[in-house]
Protein backbone atom coordinates (compact mmCIF):
# COMPACT_ATOMS: atom_id res chain seq x y z
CA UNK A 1 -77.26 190.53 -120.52
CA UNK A 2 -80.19 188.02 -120.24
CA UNK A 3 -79.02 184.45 -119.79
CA UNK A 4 -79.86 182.78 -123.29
CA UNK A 5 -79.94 179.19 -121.49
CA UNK A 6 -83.36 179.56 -120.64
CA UNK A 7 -85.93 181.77 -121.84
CA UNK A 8 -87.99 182.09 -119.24
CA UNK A 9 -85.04 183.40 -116.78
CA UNK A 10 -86.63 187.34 -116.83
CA UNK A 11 -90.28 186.12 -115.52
CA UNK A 12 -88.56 183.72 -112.69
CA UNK A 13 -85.55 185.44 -111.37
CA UNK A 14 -87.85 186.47 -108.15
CA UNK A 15 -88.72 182.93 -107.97
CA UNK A 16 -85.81 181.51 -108.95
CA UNK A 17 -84.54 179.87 -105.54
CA UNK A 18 -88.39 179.01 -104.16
CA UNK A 19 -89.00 175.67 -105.60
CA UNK A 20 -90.31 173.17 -103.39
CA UNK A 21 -90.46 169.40 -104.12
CA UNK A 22 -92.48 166.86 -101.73
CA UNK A 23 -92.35 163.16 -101.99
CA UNK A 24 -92.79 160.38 -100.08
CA UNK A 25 -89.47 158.46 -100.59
CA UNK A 26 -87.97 160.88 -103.61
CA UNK A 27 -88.25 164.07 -105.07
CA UNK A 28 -87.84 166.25 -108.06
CA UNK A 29 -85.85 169.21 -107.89
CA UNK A 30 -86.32 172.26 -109.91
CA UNK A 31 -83.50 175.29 -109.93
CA UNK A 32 -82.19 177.56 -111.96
CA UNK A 33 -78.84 177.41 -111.76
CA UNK A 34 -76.86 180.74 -111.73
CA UNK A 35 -75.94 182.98 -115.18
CA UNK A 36 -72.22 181.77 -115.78
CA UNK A 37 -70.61 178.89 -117.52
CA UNK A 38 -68.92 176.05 -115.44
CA UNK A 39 -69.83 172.93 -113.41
CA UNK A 40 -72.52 172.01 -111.23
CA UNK A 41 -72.31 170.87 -107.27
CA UNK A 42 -75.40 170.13 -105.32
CA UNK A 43 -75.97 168.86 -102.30
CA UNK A 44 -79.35 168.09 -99.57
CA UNK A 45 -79.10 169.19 -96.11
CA UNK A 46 -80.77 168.93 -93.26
CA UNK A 47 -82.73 171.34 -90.68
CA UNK A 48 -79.36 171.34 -88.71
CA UNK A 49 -77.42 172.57 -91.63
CA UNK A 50 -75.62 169.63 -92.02
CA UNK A 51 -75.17 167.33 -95.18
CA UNK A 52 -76.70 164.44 -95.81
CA UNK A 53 -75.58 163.80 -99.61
CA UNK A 54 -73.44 165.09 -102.47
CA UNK A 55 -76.36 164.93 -105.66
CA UNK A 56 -74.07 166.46 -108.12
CA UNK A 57 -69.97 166.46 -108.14
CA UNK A 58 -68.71 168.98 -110.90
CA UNK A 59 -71.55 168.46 -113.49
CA UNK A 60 -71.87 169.57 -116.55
CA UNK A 61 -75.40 171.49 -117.13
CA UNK A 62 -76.15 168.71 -119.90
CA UNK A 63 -76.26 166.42 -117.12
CA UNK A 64 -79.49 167.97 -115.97
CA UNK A 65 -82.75 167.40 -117.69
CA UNK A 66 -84.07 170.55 -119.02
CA UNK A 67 -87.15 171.89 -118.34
CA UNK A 68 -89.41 174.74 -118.18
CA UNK A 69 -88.86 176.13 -115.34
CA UNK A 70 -84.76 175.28 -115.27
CA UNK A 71 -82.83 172.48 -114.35
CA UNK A 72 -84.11 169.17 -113.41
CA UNK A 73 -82.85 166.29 -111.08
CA UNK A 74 -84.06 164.08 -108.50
CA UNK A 75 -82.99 162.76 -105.06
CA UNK A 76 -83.75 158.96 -104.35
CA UNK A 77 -84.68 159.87 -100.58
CA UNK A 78 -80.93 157.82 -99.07
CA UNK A 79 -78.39 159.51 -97.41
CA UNK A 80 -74.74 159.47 -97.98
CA UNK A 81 -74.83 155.78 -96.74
CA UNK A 82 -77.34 154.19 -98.64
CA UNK A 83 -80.04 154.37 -95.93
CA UNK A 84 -83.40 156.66 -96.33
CA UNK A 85 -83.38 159.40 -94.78
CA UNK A 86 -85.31 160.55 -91.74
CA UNK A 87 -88.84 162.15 -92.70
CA UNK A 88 -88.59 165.80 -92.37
CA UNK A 89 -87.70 168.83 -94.36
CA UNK A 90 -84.86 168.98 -96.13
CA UNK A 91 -82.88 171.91 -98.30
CA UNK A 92 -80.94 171.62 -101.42
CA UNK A 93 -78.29 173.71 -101.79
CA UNK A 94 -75.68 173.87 -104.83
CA UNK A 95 -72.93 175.91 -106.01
CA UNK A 96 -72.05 176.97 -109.78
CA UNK A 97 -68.01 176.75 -110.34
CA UNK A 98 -66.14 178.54 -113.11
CA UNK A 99 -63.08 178.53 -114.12
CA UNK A 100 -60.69 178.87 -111.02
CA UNK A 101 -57.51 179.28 -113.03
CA UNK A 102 -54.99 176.66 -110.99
CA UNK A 103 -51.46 176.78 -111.80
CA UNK A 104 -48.12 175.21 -110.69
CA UNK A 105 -45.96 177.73 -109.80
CA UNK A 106 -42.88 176.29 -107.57
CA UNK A 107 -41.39 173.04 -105.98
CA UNK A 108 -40.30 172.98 -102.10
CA UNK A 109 -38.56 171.26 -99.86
CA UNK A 110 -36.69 168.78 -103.03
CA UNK A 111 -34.42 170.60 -104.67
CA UNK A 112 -34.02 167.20 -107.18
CA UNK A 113 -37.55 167.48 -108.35
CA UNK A 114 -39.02 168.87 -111.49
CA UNK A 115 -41.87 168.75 -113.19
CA UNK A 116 -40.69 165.86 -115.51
CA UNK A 117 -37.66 164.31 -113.43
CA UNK A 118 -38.33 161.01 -110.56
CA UNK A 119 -39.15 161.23 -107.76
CA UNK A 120 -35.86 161.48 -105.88
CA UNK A 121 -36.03 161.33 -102.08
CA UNK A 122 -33.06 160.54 -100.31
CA UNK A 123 -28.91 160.96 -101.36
CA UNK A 124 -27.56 157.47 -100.87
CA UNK A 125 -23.95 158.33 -101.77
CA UNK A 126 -21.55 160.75 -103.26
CA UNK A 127 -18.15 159.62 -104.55
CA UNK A 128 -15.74 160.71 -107.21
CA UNK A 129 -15.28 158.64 -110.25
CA UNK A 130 -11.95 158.71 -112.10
CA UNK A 131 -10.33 162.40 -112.20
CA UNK A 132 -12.84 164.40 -113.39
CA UNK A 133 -16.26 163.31 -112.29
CA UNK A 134 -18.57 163.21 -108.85
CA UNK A 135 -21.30 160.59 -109.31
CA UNK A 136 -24.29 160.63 -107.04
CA UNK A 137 -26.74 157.63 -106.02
CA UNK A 138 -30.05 158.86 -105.58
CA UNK A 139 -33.14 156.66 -103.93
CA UNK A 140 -36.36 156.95 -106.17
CA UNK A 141 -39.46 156.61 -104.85
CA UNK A 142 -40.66 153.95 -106.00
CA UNK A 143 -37.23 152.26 -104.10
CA UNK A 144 -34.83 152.06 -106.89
CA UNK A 145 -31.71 153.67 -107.59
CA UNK A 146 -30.75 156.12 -110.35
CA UNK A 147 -26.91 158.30 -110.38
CA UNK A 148 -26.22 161.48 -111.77
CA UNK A 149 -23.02 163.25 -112.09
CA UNK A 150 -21.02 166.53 -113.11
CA UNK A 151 -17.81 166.58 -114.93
CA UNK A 152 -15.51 168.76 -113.22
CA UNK A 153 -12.81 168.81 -116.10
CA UNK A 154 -12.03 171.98 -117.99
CA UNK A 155 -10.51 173.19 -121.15
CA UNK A 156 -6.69 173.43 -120.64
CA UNK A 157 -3.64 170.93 -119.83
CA UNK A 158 -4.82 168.32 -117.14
CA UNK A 159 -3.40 168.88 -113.68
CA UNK A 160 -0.61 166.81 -112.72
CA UNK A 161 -0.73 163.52 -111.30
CA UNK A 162 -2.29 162.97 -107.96
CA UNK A 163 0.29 161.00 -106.17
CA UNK A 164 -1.08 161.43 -102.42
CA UNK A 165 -3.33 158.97 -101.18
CA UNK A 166 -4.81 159.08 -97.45
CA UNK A 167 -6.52 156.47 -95.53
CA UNK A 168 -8.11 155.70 -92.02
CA UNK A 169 -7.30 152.69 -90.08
CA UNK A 170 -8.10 151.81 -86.72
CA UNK A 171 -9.75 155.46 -86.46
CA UNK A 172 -6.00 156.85 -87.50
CA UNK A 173 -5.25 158.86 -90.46
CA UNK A 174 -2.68 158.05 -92.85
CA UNK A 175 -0.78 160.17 -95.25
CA UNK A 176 0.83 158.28 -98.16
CA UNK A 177 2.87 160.13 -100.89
CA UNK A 178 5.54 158.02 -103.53
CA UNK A 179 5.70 155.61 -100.71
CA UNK A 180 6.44 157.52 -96.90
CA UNK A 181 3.68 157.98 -94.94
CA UNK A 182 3.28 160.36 -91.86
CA UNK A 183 0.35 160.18 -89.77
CA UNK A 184 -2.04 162.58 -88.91
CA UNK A 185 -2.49 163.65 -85.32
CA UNK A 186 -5.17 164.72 -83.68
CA UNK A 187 -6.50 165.64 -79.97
CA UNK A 188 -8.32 163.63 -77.21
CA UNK A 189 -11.63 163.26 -78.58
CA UNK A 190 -11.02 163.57 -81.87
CA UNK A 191 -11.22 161.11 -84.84
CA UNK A 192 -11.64 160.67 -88.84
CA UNK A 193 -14.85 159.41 -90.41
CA UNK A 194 -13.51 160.12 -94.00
CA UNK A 195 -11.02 161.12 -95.76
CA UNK A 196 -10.57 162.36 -99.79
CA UNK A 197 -7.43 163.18 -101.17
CA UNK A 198 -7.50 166.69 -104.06
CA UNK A 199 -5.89 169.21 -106.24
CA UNK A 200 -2.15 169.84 -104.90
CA UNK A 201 -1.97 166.98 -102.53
CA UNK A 202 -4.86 168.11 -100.44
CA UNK A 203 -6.13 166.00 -98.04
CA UNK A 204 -9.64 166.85 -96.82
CA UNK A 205 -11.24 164.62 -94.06
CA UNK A 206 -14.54 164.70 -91.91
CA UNK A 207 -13.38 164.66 -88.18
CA UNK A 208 -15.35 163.62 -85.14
CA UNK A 209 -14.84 166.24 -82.41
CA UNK A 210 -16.46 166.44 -78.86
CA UNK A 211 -18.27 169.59 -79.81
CA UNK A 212 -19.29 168.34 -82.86
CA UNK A 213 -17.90 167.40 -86.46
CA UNK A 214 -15.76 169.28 -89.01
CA UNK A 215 -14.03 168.98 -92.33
CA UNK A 216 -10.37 169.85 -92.25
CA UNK A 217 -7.84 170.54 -95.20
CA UNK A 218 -4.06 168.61 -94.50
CA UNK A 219 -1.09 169.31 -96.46
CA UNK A 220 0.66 165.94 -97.84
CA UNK A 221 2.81 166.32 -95.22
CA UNK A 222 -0.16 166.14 -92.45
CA UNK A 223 0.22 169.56 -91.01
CA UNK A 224 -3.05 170.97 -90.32
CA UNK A 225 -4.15 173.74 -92.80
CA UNK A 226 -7.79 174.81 -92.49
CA UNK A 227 -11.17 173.72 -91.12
CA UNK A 228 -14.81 174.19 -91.92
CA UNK A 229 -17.14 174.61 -88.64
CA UNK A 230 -20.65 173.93 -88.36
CA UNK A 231 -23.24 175.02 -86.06
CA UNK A 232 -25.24 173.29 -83.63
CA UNK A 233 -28.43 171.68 -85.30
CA UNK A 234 -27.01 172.22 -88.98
CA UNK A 235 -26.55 169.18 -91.45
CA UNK A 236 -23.28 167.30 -90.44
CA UNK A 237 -20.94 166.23 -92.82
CA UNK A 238 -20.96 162.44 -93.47
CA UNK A 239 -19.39 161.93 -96.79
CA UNK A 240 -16.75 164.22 -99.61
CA UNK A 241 -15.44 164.26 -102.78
CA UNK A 242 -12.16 166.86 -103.12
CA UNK A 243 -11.89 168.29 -106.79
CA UNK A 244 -8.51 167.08 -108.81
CA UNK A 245 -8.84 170.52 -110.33
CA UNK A 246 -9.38 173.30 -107.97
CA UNK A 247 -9.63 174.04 -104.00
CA UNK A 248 -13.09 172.74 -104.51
CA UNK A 249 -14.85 170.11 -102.35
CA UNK A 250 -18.23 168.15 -103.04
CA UNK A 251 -19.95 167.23 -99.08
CA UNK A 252 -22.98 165.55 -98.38
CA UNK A 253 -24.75 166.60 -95.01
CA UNK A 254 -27.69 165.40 -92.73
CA UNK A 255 -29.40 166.12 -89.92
CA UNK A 256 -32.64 164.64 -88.38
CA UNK A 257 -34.68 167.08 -90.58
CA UNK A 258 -32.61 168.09 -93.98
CA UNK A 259 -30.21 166.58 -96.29
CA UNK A 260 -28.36 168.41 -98.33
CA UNK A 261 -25.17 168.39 -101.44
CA UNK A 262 -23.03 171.56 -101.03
CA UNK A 263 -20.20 172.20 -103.54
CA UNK A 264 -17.51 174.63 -101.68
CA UNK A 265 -15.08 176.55 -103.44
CA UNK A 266 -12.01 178.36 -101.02
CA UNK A 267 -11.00 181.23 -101.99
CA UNK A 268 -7.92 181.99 -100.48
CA UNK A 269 -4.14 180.40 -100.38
CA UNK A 270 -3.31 178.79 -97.50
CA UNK A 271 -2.55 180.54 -94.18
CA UNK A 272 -1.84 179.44 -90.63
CA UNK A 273 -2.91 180.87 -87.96
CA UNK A 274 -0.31 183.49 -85.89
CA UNK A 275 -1.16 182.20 -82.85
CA UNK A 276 -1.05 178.99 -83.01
CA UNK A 277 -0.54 175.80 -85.39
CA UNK A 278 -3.63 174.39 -85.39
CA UNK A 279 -5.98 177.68 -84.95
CA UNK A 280 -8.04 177.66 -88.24
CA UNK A 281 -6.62 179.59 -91.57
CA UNK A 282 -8.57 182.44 -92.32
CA UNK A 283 -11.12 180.82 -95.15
CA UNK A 284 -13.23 182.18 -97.21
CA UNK A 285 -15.71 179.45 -98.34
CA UNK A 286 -17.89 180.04 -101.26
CA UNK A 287 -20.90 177.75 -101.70
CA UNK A 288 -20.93 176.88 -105.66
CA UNK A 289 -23.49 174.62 -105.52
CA UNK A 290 -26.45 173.47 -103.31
CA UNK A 291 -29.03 171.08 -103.26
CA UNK A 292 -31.54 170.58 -100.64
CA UNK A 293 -34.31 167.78 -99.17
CA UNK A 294 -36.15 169.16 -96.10
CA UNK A 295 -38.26 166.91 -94.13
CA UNK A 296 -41.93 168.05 -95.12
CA UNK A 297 -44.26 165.66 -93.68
CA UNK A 298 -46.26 168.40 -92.49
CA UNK A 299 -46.66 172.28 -93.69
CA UNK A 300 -45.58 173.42 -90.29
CA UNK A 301 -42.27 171.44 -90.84
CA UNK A 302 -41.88 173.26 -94.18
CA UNK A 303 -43.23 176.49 -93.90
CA UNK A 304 -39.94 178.44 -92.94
CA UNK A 305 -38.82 177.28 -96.29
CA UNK A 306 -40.46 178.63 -98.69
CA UNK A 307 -38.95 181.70 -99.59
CA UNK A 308 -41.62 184.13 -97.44
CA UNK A 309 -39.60 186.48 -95.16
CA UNK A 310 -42.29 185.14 -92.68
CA UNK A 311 -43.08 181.52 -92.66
CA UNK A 312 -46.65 182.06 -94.02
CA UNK A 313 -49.78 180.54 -91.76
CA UNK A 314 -51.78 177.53 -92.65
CA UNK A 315 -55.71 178.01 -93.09
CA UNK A 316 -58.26 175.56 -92.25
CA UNK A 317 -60.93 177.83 -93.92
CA UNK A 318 -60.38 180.96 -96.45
CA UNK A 319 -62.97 183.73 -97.22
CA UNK A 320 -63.59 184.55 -100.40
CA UNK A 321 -65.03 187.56 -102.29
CA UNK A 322 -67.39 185.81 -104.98
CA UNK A 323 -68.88 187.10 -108.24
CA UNK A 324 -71.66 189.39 -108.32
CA UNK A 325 -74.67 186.89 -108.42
CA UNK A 326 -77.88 189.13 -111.22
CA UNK A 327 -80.45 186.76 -110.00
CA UNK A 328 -79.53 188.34 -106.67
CA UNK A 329 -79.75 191.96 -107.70
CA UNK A 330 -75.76 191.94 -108.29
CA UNK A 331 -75.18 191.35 -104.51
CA UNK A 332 -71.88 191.20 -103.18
CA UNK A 333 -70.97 188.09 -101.58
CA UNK A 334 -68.08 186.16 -99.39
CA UNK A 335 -68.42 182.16 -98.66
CA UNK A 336 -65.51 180.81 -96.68
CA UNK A 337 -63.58 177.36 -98.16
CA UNK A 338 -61.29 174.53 -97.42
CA UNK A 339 -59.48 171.95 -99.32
CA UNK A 340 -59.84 168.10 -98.54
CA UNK A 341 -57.10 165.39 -99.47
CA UNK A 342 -58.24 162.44 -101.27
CA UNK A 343 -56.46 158.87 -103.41
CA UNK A 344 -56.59 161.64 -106.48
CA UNK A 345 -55.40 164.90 -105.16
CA UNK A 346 -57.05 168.08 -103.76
CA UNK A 347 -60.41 168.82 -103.80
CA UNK A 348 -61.99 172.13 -102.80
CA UNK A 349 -64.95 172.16 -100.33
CA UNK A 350 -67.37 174.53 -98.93
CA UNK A 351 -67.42 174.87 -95.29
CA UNK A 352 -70.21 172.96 -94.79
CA UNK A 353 -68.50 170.30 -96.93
CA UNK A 354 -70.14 170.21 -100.47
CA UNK A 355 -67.10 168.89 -103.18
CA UNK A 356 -66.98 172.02 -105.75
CA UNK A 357 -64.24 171.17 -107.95
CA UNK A 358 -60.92 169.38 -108.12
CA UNK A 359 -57.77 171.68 -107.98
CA UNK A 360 -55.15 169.41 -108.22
CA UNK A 361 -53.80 165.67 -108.85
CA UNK A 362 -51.51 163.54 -107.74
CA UNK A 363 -51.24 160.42 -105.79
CA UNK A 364 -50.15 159.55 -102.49
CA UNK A 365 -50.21 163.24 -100.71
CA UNK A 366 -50.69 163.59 -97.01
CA UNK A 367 -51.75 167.05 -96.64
CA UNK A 368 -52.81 170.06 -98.13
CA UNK A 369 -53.40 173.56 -97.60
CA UNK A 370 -54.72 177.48 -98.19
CA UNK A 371 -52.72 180.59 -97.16
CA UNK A 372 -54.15 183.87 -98.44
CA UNK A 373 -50.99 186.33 -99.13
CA UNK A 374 -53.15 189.56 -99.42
CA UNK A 375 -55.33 189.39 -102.21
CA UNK A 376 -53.48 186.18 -103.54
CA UNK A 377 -55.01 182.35 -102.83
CA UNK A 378 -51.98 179.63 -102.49
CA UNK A 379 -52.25 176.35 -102.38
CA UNK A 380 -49.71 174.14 -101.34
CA UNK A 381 -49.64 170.11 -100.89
CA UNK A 382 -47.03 168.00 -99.70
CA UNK A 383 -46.76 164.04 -99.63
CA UNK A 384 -43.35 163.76 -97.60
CA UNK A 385 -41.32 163.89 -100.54
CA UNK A 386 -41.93 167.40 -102.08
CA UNK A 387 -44.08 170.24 -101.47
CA UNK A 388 -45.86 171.80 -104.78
CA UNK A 389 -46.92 175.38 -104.90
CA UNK A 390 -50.09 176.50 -106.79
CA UNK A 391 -51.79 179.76 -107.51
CA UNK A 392 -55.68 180.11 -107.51
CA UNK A 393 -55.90 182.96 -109.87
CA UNK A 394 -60.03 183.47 -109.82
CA UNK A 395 -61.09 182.14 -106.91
CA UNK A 396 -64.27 184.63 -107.19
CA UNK A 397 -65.58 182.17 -109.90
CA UNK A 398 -67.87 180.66 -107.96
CA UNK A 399 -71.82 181.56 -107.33
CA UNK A 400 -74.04 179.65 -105.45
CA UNK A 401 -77.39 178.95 -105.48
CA UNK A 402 -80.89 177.80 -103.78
CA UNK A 403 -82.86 174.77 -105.20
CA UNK A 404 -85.59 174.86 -102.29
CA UNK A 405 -86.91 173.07 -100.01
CA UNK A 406 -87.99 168.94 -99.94
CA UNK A 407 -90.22 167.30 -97.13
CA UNK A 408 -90.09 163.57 -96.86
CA UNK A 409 -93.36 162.49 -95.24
CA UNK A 410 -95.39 158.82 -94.36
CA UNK A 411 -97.50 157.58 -96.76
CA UNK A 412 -100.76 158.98 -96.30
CA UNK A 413 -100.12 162.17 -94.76
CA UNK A 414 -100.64 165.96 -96.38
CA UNK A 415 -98.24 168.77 -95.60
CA UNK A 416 -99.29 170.86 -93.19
CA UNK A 417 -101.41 174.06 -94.00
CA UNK A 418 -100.42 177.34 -92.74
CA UNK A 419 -102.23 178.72 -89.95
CA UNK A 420 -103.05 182.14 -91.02
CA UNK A 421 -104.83 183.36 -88.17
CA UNK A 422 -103.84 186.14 -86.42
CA UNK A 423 -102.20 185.21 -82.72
CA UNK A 424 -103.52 187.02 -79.32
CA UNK A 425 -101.65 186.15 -76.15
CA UNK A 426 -105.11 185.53 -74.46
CA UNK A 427 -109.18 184.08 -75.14
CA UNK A 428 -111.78 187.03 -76.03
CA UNK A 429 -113.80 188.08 -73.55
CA UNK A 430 -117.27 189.54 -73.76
CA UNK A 431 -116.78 193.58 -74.29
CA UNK A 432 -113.27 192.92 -76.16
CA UNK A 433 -112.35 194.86 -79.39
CA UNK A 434 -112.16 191.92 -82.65
């Protein structure tokens, strides 16, 4: 279908990217801008390929004067800083930009972000609050503080009276029930951090051992019932809540690169070990609850965690199969891309730098990202606190385009006239064929 826009298109398409503008400190530039709807980038280059300065950023076509032979601007003769530009020949290049079709699709990496919730960024504390709530200090980031909570209480008759209390003193362990206490004993090596008392006189505590830490369940006498191990380089315990309820425990955990909230259910009564009194009961720990913040400072740091089942590649540059161009006799063609971060958000490039459009917002990010998953675009961006997933449905929308070439020459002086003689490699002599 001809394009409406201009008239004139049929007669010029051959023509279309051979306009040529000379000036002595500015020109006019002429183009006719591809057969699709969207915005407008255009850039000048020079003979190297490199550019020199962005003319258009996302422009509307009624930006552009109209005229008879298409669209209409003009470049002042500076470059990028202000200063003229060296005389020479020069080519504008541009690139029409549709409708890419950018949506959010996932957080990572911040399991207490949402679209509409603060930006939370670090646990400060997790505690329980009366007999039927855990309350939870969260660090904004803009630095202030803001709790949330679960109530733990369920329909039925309220459990009975909690009347076990354990402390630490002097890095020892101290059972108290109805007035005796009995302390806890442990082996060389070993001390309490913390200690939480629960449901049936439980007494849950994180313990310091020389291969590591470990929560451990005590009966109100202080026998030894159970313990939860952790591998090397997992979050370590460093504070718990015990349910008044249920076998259920609330622990917050950290390690140099992830922080996370686990609620643990057991699910089976307890059981000493055969062999030996303090051997671990045979436990069967259910995880009821999990949240997660994973140091993502960079996409290498958070790439393993984003539900692939292979951490998926960063790319500095993607190729992309565009739209089938009419004023190039339907040709197909592939351009490669990148993405830039700027004080706004993410803004996609061409390889050879030219701003096409802006695919995202936000403030404050320090990096961003393509990886092409088959025929899929994603694009993630991170800025330490969360990383957002997006999906570049039509990346194809894009055509580009040819708006010719401009000298810049000294006052004065004409452009130089073909020489359209016909080359030998040596004089004529007398007797030679013309």
């Amino acid at each position: 279908m001809p394009d409406r826009r201009f008239p004139f298109l049929a007669t010029l398409a051959a023509a279309a990217f051979t306009c040529t503008a000379v000036a002595q400190q500015s020109a006019t530039i002429t183009f006719l801008p591809p057969p699709m709807e969207g915005t407008i980038s255009l850039g000048i280059f020079n003979g190297a390929g490199k550019m020199i300065r962005v003319l258009h950023r996302e422009s509307p076509v009624d930006d552009f004067k109209k005229g008879e032979n298409g669209l209409i601007t003009k470049w002042d003769g500076l470059d990028a800083t202000g200063q003229p530009a060296a005389l020479g020949k020069y080519g504008a290049r541009g690139w029409m930009v549709g409708n890419l079709a950018v949506e959010g699709v996932a957080y990572h990496g911040n399991d207490w972000i949402k679209d509409e919730s603060p930006r939370y960024t670090r646990v400060l504390a997790v505690k329980g609050v009366g007999r039927d709530d855990v309350q939870v200090t969260l660090r904004t980031a803009d630095g202030k503080e803001a709790t949330l909570g679960w109530k733990l209480a369920r329909e039925g008759p309220p459990p009975p009276e909690n009347k076990v209390t354990a402390a630490i003193a002097d890095g020892k362990l101290t059972v108290t029930r109805e007035g005796e206490s009995a302390p806890v004993l442990f082996a060389d090596g070993e001390k309490p951090l913390a200690c939480v008392t629960g449901s049936r006189g439980r007494v849950w505590a994180i313990v310091e051992t020389p291969d590591g830490r470990e929560v451990r369940a005590y009966s109100e006498e202080g026998e030894f019932l159970r313990r939860l191990s952790y591998q090397k380089g997992e979050p370590q315990p460093v504070q718990i809540v015990a349910s008044q309820w249920s076998e259920m425990i609330f622990l917050l955990e950290e390690s140099a690169t992830e922080q996370r909230l686990r609620a643990l259910a057991l699910g089976t009564s307890d059981q000493q070990s055969e062999t030996s009194p303090q051997s671990p009961a045979k436990s069967a720990w259910r995880v009821t609850y999990l949240k997660r913040i994973i140091k993502c400072d960079t996409f290498e740091a958070i790439a393993p965690h984003l539900g692939r089942a292979k951490a998926p590649q960063a790319q500095a540059v993607v190729k992309v199969a565009l739209r089938e161009n009419p004023l190039l006799g339907g040709e197909k063609r592939e351009a490669s891309f990148k993405v830039t971060v700027d004080a706004d958000g993410v803004v996609l490039h061409t390889a050879d730098d030219l701003p096409l459009a802006r695919l995202t917002s936000a403030h404050n990010l320090k990096w961003a990202t393509f990886v092409q998953e088959g025929a899929a675009l994603t694009l993630f961006q991170g800025d330490g606190i969360a990383v957002e997933e997006f999906k570049i449905a039509h990346p194809e929308n894009l055509m580009s385009f040819d708006a010719g070439e401009i000298e810049l020459r000294a006052p004065g002086t004409k452009p130089k006239k073909p020489d359209l003689a016909p080359k030998r490699a040596k004089a004529l002599r007398p007797g030679d064929d013309l």
